[in-house]
Protein backbone atom coordinates (compact mmCIF):
# COMPACT_ATOMS: atom_id res chain seq x y z
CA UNK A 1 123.17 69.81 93.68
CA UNK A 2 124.16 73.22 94.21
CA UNK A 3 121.39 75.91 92.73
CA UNK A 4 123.92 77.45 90.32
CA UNK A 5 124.62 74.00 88.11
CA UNK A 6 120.60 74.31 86.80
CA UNK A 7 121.39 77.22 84.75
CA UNK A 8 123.77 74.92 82.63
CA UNK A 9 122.85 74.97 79.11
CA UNK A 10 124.36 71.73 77.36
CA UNK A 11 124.95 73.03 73.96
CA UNK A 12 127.07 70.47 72.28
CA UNK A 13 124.17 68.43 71.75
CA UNK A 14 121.64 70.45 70.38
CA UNK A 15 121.14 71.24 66.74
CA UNK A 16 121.68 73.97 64.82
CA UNK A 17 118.57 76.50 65.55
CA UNK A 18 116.54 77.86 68.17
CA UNK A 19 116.02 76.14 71.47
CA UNK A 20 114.28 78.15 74.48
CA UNK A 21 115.21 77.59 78.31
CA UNK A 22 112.71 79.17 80.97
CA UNK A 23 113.82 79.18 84.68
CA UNK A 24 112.86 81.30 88.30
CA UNK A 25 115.05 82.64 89.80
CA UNK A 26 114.50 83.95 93.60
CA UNK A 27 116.00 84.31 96.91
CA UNK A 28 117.80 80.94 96.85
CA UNK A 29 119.34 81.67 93.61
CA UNK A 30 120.85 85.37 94.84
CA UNK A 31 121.96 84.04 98.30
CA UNK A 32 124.74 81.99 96.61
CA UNK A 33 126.30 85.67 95.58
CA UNK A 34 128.27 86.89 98.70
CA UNK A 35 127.51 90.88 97.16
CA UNK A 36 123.87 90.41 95.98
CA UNK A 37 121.72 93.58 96.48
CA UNK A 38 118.40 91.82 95.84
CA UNK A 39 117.10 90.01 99.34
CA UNK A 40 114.67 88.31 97.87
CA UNK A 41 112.99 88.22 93.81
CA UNK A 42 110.80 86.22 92.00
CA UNK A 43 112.05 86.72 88.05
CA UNK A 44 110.56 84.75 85.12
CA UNK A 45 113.78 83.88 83.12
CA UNK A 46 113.44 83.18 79.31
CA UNK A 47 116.74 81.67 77.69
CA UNK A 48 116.69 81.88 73.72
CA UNK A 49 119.73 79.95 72.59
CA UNK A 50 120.41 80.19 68.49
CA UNK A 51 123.24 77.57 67.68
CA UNK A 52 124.98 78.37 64.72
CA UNK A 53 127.87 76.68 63.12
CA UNK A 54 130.29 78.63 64.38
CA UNK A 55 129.11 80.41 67.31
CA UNK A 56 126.01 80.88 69.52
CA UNK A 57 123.72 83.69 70.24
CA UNK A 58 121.97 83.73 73.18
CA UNK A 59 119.12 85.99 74.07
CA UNK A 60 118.16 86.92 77.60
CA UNK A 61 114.59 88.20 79.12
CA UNK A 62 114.23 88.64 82.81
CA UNK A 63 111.03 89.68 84.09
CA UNK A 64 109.44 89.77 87.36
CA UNK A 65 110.12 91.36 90.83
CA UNK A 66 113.16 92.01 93.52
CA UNK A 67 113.62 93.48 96.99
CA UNK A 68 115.98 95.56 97.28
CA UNK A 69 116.94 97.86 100.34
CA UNK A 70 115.61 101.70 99.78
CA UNK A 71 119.04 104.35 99.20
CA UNK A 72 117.12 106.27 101.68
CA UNK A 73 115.27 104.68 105.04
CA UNK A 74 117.05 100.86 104.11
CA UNK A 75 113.95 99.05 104.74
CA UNK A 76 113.12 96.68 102.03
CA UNK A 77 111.66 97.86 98.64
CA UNK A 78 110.18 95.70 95.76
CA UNK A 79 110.79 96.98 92.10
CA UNK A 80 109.73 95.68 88.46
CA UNK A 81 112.57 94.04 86.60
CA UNK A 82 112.40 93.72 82.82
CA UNK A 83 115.80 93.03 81.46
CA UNK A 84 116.75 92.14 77.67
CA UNK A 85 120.43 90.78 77.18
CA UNK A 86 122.37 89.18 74.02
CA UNK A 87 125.42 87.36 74.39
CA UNK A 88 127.52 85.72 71.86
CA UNK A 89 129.23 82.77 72.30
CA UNK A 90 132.48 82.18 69.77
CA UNK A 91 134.60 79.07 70.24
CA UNK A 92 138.64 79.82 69.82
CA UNK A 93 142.07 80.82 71.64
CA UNK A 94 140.67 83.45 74.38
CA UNK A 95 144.00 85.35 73.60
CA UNK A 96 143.36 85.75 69.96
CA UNK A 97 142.07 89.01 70.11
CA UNK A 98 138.50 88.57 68.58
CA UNK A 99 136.94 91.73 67.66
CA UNK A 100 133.82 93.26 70.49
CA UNK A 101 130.72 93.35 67.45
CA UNK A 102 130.28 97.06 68.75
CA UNK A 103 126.57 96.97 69.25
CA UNK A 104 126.83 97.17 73.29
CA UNK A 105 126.24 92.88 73.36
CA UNK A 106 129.00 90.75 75.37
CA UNK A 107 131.19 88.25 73.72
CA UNK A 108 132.89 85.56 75.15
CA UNK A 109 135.31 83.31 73.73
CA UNK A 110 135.45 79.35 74.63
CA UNK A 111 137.88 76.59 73.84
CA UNK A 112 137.10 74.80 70.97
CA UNK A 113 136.14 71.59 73.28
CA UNK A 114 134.04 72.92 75.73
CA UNK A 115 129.87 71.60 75.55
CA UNK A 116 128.42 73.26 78.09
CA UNK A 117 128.18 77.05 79.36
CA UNK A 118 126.73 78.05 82.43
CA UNK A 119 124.48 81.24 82.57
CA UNK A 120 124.45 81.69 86.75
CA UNK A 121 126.66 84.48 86.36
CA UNK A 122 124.97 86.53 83.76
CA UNK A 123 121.41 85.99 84.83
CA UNK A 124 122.78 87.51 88.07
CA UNK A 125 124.29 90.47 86.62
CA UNK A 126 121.40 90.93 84.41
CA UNK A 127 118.92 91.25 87.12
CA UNK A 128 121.20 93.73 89.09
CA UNK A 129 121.42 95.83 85.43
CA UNK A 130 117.20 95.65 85.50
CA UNK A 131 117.29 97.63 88.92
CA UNK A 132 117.08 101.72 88.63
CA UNK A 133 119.97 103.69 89.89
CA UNK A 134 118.20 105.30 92.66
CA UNK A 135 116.06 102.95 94.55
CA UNK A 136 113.40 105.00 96.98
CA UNK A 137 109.96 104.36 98.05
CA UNK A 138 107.64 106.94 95.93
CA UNK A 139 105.79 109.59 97.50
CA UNK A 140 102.40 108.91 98.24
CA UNK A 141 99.51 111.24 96.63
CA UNK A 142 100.19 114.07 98.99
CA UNK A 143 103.40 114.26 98.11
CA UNK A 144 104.83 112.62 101.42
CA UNK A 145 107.96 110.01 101.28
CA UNK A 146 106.67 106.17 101.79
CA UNK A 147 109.97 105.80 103.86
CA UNK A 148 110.42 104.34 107.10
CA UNK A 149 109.26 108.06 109.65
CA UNK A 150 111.66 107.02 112.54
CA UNK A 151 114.75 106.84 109.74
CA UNK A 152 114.10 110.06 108.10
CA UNK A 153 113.34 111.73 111.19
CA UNK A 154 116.84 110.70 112.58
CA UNK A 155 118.61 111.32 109.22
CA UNK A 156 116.87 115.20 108.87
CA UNK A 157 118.99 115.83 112.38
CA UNK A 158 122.15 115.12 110.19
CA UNK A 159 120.82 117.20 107.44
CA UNK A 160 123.39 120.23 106.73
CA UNK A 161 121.75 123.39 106.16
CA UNK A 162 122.78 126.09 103.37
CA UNK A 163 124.39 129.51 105.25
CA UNK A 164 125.02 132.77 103.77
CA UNK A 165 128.73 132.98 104.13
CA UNK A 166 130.13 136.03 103.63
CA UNK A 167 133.58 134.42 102.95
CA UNK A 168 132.62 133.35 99.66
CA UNK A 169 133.11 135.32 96.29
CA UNK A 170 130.57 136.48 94.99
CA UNK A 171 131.05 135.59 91.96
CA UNK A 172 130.33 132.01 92.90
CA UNK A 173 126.75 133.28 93.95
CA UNK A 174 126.06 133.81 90.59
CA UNK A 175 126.51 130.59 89.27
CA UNK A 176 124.36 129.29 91.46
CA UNK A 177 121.38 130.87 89.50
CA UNK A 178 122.66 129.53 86.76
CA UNK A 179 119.96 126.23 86.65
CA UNK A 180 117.07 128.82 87.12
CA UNK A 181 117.80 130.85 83.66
C-alpha cells in the first residue's frame, strides 16, 4: 500500500455530523512529492470532517515540526508548523461554475457518485503554507548568525559592496534617505 492511499477519507458512509481523523505525517509521507521542501517532519494531523446533506466541510490542523534547508548556509533547519485549513467539499458538474464562498477557504467540486476523497494532496500543501517565507537559523544571544561559518565565509567573498559612483544623479541619492525620515 502506497503511503498516500491512508489519507483516504471514505465519506459516503458516514452520517451526517462530525467525525475526526488524526494521522502523522513525516519523512515517508513528503518523499512521495518529487518538489517537497521539508526533508524530514514529524506533524500531528487532526482531520475534522462535518457531513452535511449537501456538501462537506472539512477542517484541517497541522501541528508539529519540519526540516527544511536554511535560504542562507543550506544546512538543515527545523521550524514549528501550526497550520489551520477549511475546505469545502460540494458534489455537482465541475464545469458549472459554483461560486468561491469568498472567505479565503478552497472549494472543490465532485461528481455526484464519488465516496471517497483523498486529503494527500492538501495535507502536503498545508504543511508547506505552515513554513515562514524566509527560513534562517536565528542569531544567537550575541547577535552572531547560527549558520554553517565555512558557507557564509565563502558567500561574504561574493558579497557586492556599495561604491560612490559619481555617474549617478544625484537626485537618486536622495531617495535613498528616504527610509531614514
Amino acid at each position: 500500500m502506497n503511503s498516500q492511499e491512508l489519507f483516504i477519507i471514505p465519506f459516503k458512509g458516514l452520517s451526517v455530523g462530525t467525525h475526526l481523523f488524526e494521522w502523522t505525517i513525516d519523512k515517508g509521507f513528503f518523499t512521495a512529492y518529487e518538489m517537497s521542501e521539508i526533508d524530514h517532519a514529524d506533524i500531528n494531523v487532526q482531520v475534522t470532517l462535518i457531513k452535511h446533506d449537501q456538501f462537506l466541510e472539512i477542517d484541517f490542523l497541522l501541528e508539529g515540526w519540519a526540516e527544511v534547508p536554511c535560504d542562507r548556509c543550506l544546512d538543515p533547519l527545523s521550524l514549528d508548523i501550526k497550520t489551520e485549513a477549511k475546505l469545502y467539499v460540494k458534489f455537482g458538474d465541475a464545469s458549472s461554475g459554483e461560486e468561491d464562498p469568498g472567505d479565503g477557504h478552497d472549494v472543490i467540486i465532485l461528481p455526484p457518485d464519488e465516496d471517497k476523497l483523498n486529503v494527500a494532496q492538501y495535507l502536503y500543501e498545508y504543511a508547506h503554507l505552515g513554513l515562514p517565507i524566509k527560513r534562517v537559523h536565528p542569531d544567537d544571544s550575541s547577535g552572531k548568525s547560527m549558520c554553517n561559518e565555512d558557507m557564509i565565509s565563502h558567500l561574504e567573498k561574493y558579497l557586492v559592496k556599495e561604491k560612490n559612483n559619481p555617474d549617478i544623479d544625484p537626485r537618486w541619492n536622495d531617495l535613498k534617505n528616504i527610509f531614514d525620515n
